[in-house]
N, C-alpha and C. Protein backbone atom coordinates (compact mmCIF):
# COMPACT_ATOMS: atom_id res chain seq x y z
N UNK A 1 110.40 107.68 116.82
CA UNK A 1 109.97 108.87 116.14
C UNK A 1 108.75 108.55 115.29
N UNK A 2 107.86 109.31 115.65
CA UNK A 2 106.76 109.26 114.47
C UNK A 2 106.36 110.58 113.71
N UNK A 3 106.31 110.48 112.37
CA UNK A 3 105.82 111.08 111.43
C UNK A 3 104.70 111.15 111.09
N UNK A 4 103.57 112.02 110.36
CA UNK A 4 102.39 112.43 109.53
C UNK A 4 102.84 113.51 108.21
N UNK A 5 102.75 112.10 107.10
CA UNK A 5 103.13 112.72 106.04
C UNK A 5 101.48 112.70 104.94
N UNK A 6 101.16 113.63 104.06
CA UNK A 6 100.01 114.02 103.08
C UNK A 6 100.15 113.61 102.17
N UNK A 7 99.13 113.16 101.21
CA UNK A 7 99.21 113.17 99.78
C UNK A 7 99.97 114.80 98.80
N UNK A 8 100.02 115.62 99.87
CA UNK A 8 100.39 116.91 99.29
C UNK A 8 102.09 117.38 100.41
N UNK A 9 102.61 116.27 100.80
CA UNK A 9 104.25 116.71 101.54
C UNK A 9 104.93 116.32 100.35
N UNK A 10 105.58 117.57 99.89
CA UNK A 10 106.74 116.91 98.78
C UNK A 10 107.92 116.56 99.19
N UNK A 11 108.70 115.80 98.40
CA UNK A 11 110.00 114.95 98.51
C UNK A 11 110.80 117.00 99.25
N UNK A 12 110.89 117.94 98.82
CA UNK A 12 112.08 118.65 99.64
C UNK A 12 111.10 118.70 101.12
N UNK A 13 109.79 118.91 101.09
CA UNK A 13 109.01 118.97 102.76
C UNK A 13 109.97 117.78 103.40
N UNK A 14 109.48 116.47 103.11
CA UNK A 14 109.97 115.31 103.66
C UNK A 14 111.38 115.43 103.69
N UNK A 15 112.41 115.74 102.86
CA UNK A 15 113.66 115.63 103.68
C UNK A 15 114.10 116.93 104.52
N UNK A 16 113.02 117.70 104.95
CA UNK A 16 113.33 118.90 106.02
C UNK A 16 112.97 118.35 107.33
N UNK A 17 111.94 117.64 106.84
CA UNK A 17 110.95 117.34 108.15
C UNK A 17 111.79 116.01 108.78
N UNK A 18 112.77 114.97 108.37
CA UNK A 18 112.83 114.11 108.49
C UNK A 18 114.64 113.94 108.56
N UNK A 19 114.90 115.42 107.83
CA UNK A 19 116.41 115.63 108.12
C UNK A 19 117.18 114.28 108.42
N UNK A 20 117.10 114.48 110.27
CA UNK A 20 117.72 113.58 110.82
C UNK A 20 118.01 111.53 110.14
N UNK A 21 116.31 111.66 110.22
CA UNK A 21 116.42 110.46 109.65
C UNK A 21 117.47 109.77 108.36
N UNK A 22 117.22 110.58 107.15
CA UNK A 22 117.77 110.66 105.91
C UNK A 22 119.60 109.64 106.00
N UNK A 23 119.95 110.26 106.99
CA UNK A 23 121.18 110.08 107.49
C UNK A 23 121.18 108.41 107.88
N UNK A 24 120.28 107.62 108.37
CA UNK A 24 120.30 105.89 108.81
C UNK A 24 120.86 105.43 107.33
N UNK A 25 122.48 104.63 107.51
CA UNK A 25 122.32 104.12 106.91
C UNK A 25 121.40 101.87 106.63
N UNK A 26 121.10 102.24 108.44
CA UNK A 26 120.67 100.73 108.34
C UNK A 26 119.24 101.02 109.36
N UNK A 27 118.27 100.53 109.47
CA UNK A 27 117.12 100.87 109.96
C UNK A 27 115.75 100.24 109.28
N UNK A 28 114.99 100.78 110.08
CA UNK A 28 113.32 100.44 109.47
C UNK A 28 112.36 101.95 108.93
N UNK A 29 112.17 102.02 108.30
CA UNK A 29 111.01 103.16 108.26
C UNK A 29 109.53 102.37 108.11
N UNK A 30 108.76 102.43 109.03
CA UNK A 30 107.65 101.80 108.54
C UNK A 30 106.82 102.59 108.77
N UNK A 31 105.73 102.69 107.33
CA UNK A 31 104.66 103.48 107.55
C UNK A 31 103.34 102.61 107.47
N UNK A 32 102.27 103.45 107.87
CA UNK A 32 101.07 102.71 107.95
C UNK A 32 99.72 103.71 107.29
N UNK A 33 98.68 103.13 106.67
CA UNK A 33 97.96 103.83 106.57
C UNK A 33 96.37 102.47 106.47
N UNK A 34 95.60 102.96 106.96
CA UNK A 34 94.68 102.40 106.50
C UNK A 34 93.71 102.17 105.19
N UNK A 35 94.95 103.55 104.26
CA UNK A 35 94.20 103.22 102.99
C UNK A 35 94.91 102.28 101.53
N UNK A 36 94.07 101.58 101.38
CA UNK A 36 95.47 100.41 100.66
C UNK A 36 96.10 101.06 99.56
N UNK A 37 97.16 100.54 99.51
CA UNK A 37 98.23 101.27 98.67
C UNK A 37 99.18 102.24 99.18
N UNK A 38 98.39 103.44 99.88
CA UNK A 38 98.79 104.70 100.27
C UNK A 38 100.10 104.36 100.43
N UNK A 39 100.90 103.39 101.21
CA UNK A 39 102.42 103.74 101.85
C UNK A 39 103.47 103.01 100.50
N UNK A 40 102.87 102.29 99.57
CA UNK A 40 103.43 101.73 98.59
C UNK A 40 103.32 102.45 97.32
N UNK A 41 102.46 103.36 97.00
CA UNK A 41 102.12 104.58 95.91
C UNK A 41 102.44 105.96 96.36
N UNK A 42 102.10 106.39 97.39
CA UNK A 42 102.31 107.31 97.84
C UNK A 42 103.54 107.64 98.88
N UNK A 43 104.13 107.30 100.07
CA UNK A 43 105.09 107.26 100.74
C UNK A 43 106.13 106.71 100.38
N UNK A 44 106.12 105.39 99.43
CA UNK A 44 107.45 104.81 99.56
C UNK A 44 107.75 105.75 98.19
N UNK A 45 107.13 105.91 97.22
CA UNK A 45 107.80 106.64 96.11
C UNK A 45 108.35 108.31 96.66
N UNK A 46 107.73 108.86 97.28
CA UNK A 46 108.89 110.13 98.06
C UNK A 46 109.65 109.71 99.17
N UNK A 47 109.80 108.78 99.66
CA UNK A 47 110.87 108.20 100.36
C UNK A 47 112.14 107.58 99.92
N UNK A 48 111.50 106.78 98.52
CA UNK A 48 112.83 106.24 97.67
C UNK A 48 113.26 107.48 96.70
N UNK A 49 112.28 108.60 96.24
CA UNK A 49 112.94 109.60 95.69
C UNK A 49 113.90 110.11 96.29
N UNK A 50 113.32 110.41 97.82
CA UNK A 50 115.00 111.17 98.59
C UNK A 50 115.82 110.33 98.78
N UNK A 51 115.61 108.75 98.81
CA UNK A 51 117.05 108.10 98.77
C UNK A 51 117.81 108.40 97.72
N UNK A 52 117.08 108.20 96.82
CA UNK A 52 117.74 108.10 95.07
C UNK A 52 118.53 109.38 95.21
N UNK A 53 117.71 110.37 95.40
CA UNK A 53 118.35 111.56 94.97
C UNK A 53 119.60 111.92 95.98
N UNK A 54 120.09 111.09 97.08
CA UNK A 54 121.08 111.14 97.85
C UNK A 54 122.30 110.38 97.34
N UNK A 55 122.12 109.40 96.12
CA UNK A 55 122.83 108.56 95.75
C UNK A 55 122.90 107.26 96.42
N UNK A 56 122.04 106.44 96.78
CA UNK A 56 121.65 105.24 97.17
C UNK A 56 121.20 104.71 96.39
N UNK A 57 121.45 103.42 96.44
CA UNK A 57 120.91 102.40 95.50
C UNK A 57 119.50 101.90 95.84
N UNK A 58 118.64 102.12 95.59
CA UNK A 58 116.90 101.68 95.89
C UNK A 58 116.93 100.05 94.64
N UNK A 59 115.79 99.58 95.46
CA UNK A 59 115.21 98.13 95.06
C UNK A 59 114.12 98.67 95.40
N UNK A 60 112.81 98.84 94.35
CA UNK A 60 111.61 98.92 95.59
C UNK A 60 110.63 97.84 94.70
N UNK A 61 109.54 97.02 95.44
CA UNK A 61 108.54 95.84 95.21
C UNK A 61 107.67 96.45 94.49
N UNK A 62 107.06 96.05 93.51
CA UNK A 62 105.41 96.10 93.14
C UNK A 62 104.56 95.19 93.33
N UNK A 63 103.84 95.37 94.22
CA UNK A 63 102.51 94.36 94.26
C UNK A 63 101.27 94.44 94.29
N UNK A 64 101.36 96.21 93.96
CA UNK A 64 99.73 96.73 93.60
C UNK A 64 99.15 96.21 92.68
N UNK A 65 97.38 96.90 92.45
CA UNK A 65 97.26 96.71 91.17
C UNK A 65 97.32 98.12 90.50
N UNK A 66 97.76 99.20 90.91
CA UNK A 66 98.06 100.30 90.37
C UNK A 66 99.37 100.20 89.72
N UNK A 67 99.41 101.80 89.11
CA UNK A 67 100.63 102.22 88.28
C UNK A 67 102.01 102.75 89.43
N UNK A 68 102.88 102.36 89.76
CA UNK A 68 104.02 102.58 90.54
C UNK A 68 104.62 104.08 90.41
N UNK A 69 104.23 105.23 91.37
CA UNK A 69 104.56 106.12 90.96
C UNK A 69 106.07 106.60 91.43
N UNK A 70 106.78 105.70 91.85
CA UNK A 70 108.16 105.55 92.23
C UNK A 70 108.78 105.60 90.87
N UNK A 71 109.94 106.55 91.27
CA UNK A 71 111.09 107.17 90.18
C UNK A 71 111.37 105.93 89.26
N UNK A 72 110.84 105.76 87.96
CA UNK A 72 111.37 105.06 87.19
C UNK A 72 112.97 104.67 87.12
N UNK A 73 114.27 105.67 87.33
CA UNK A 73 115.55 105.24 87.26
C UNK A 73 115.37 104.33 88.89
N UNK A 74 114.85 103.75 89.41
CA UNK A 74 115.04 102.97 90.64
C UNK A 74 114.69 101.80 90.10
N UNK A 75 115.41 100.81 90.75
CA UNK A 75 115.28 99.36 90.00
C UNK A 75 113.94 99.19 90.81
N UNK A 76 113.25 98.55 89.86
CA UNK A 76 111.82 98.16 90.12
C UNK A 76 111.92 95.93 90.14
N UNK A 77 111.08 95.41 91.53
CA UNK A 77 110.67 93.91 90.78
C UNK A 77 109.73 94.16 91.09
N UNK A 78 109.22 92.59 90.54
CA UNK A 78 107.48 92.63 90.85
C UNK A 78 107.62 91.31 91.99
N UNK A 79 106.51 91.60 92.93
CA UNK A 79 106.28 90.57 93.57
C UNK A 79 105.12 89.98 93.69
N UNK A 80 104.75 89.05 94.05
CA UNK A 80 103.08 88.46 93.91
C UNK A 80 103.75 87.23 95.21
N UNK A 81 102.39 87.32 96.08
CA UNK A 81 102.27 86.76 97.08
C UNK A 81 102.54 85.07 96.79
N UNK A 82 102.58 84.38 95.52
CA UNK A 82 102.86 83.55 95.05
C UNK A 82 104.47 82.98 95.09
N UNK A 83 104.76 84.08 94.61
CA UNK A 83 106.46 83.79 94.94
C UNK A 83 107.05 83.61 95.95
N UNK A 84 106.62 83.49 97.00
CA UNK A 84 107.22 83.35 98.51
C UNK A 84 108.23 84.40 98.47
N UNK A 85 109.37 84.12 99.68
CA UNK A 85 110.07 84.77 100.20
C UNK A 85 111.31 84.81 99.41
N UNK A 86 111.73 83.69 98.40
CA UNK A 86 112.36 83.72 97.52
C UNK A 86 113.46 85.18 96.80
N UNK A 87 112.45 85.75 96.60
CA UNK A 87 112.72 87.32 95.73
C UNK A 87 112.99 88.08 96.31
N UNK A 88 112.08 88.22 97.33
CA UNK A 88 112.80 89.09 98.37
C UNK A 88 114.15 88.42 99.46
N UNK A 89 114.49 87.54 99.34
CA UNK A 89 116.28 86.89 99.91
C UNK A 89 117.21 87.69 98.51
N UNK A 90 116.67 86.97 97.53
CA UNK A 90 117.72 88.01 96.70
C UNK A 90 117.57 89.16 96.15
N UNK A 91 116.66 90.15 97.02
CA UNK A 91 116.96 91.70 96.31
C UNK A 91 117.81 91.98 97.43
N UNK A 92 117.36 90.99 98.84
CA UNK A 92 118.68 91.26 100.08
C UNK A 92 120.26 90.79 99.51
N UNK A 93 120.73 89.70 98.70
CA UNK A 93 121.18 89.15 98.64
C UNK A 93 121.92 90.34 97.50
N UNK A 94 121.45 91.34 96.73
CA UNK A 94 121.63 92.21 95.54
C UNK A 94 122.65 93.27 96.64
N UNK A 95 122.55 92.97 97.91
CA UNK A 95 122.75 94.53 98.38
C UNK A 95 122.73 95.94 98.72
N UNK A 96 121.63 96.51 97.85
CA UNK A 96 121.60 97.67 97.73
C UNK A 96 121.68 98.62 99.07
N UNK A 97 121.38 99.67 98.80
CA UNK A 97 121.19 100.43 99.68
C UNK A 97 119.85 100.42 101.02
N UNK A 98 119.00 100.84 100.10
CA UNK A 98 117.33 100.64 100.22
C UNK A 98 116.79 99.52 99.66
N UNK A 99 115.62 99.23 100.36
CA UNK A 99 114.91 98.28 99.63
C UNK A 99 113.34 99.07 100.22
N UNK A 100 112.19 98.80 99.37
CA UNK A 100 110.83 99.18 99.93
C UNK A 100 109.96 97.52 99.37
N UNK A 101 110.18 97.48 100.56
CA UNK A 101 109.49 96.03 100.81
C UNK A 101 107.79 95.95 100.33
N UNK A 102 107.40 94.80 99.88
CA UNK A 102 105.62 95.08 99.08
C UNK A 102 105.39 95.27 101.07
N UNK A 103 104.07 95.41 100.39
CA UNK A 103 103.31 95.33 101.86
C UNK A 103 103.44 94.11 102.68
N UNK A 104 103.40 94.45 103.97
CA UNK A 104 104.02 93.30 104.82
C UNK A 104 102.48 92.89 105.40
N UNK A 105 102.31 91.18 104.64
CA UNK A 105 100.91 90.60 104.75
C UNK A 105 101.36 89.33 106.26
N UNK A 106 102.96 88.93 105.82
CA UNK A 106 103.08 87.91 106.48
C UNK A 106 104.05 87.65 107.13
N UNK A 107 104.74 86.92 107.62
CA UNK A 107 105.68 86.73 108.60
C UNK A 107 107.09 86.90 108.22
N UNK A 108 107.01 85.86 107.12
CA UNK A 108 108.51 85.56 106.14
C UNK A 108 108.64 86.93 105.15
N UNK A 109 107.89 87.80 104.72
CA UNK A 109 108.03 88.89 104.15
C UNK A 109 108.57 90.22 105.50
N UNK A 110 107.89 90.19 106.74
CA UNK A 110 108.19 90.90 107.51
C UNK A 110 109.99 90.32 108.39
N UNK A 111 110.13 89.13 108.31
CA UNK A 111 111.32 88.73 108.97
C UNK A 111 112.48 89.12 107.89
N UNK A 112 111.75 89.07 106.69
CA UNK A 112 112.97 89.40 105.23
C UNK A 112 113.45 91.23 105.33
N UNK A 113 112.29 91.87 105.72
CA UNK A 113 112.20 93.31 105.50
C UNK A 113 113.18 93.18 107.20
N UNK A 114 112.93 93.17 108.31
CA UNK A 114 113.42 93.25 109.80
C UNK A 114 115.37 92.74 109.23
N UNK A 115 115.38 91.36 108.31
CA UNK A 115 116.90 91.15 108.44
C UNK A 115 117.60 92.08 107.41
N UNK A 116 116.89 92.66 106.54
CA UNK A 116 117.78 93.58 105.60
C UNK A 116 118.25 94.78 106.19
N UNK A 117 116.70 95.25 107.17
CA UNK A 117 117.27 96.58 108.13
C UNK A 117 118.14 96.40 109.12
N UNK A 118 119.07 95.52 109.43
CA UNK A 118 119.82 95.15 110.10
C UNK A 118 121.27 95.48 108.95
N UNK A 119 121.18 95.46 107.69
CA UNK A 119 122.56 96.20 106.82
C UNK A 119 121.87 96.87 105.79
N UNK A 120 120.51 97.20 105.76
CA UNK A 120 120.50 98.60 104.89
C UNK A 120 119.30 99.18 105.60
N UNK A 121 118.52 100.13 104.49
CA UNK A 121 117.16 100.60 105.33
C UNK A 121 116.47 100.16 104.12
N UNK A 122 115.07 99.71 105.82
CA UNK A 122 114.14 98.94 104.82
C UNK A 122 112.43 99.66 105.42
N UNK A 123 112.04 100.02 103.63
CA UNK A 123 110.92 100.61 104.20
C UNK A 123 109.68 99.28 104.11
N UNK A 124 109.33 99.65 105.11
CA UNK A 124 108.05 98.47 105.82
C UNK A 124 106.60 98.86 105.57
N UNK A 125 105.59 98.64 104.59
CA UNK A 125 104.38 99.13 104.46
C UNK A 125 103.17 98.42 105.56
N UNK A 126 102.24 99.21 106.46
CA UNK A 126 101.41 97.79 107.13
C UNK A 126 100.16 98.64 106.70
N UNK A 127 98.99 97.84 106.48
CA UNK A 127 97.44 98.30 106.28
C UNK A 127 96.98 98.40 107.86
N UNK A 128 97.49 99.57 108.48
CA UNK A 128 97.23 99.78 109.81
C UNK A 128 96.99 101.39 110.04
N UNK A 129 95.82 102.04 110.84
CA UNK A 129 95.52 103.08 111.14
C UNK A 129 96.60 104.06 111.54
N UNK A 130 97.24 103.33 112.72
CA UNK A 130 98.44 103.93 113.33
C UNK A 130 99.72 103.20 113.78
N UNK A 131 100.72 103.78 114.47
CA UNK A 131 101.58 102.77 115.12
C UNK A 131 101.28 101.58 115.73
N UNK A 132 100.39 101.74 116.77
CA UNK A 132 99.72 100.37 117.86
C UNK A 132 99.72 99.78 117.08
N UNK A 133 98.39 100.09 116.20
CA UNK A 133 98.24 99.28 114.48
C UNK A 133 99.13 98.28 114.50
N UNK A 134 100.47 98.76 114.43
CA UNK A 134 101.68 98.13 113.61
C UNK A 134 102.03 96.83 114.49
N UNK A 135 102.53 97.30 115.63
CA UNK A 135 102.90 96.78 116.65
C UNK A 135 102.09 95.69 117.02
N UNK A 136 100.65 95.66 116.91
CA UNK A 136 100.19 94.44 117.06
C UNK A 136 99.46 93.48 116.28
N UNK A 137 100.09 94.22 114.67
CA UNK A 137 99.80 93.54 113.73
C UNK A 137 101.21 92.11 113.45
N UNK A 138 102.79 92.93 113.98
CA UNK A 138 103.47 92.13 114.26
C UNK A 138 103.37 91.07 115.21
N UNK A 139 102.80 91.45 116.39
CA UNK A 139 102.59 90.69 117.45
C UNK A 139 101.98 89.64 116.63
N UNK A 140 100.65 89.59 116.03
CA UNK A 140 99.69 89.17 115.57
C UNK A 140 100.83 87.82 114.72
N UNK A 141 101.94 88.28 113.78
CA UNK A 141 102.19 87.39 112.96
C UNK A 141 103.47 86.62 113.87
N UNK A 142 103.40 86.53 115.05
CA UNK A 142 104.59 86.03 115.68
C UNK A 142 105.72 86.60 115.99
N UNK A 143 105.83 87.72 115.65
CA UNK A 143 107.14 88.71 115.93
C UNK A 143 107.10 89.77 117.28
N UNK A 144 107.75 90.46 117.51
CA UNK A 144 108.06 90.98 118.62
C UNK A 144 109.32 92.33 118.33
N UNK A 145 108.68 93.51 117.87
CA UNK A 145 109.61 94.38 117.59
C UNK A 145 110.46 94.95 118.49
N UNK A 146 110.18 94.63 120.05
CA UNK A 146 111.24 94.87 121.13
C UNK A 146 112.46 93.44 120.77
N UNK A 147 111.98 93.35 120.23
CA UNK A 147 113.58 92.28 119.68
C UNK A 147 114.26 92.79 118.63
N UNK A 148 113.76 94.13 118.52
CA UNK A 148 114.73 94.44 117.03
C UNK A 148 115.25 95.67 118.00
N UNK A 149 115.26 95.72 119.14
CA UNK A 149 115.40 97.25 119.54
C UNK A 149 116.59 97.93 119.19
N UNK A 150 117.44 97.20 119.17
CA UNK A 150 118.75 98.13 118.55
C UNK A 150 118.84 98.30 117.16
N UNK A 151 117.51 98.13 116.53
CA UNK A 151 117.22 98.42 114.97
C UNK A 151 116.82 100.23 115.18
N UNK A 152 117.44 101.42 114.69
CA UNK A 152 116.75 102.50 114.36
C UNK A 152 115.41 102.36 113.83
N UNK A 153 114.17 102.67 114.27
CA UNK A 153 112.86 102.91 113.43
C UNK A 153 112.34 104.21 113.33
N UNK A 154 112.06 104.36 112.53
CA UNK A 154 110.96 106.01 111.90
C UNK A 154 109.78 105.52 111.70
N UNK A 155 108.72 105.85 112.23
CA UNK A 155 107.16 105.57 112.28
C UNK A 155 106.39 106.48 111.65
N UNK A 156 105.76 106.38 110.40
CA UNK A 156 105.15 107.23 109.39
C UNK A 156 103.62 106.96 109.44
N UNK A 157 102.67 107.68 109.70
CA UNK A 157 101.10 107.47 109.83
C UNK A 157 100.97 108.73 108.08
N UNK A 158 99.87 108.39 107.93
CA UNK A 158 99.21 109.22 106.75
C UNK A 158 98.67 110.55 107.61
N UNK A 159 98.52 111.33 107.31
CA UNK A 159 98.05 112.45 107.70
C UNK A 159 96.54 112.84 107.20
């Protein structure tokens, strides 16, 4: 499934439009945009709003250099490309519901985000135009998303 969500789709647009989805409790949502930030400022914060507001437990990353416009009551960490994979094993290791993974630069951040969506949903940010984008940006880091195929995915482009 792919999506085109706006700087102007609000959190009730997105859970009309996306209904079905809402319902995964284990999966990938990965969105892409070519503009940096966009899926980590803009998408993942109305994506973790409709989790939150479903009663799920959200974890979501900061690794902008912007202000996080994701629902303050959502547990917030910070991550910096410094910390390795570390932080992100234990926000998996925390359980939650959701997690919104920083942007996926590298392998061990993308294999961390791929094993959590295997027992929760994990939203996946890539600095990619479109899907293909995505797909062979994974290729690119050694992965192979026809190996996750029995993973549910939702494919989100910017509009």
């Amino acid at each position: 499934m792919v999506f085109k969500i706006g700087d102007d789709t609000s959190t009730d647009d997105l859970r009309v439009m996306m209904k079905d989805c809402f319902v995964m409790q284990k999966g990938a949502f990965i969105v892409s945009s070519a503009v940096p930030y966009w899926a980590l400022d803009v998408a993942f914060a109305k994506l973790c709003e409709v989790f939150w507001q479903d009663g799920r437990s959200v974890i979501a990353f900061e690794d902008g250099p912007g202000t996080s416009q994701i629902n303050s009551k959502i547990e917030h960490w910070r991550f910096n490309s410094q910390d390795g994979p570390d932080v992100l094993y234990k926000a998996i290791e925390s359980s939650p519901d959701v997690i919104a993974f920083p942007m996926i630069r590298d392998r061990e951040t993308l294999r961390a985000a791929l094993q959590f969506a295997e027992q929760g949903v994990a939203l996946c940010g890539f600095h990619q135009i479109s899907v293909a984008g995505v797909s062979n940006r994974v290729a690119d880091m050694g992965e192979d998303l026809s190996k996750y195929e029995a993973l549910q995915k939702v494919f989100i482009e910017k509009s």
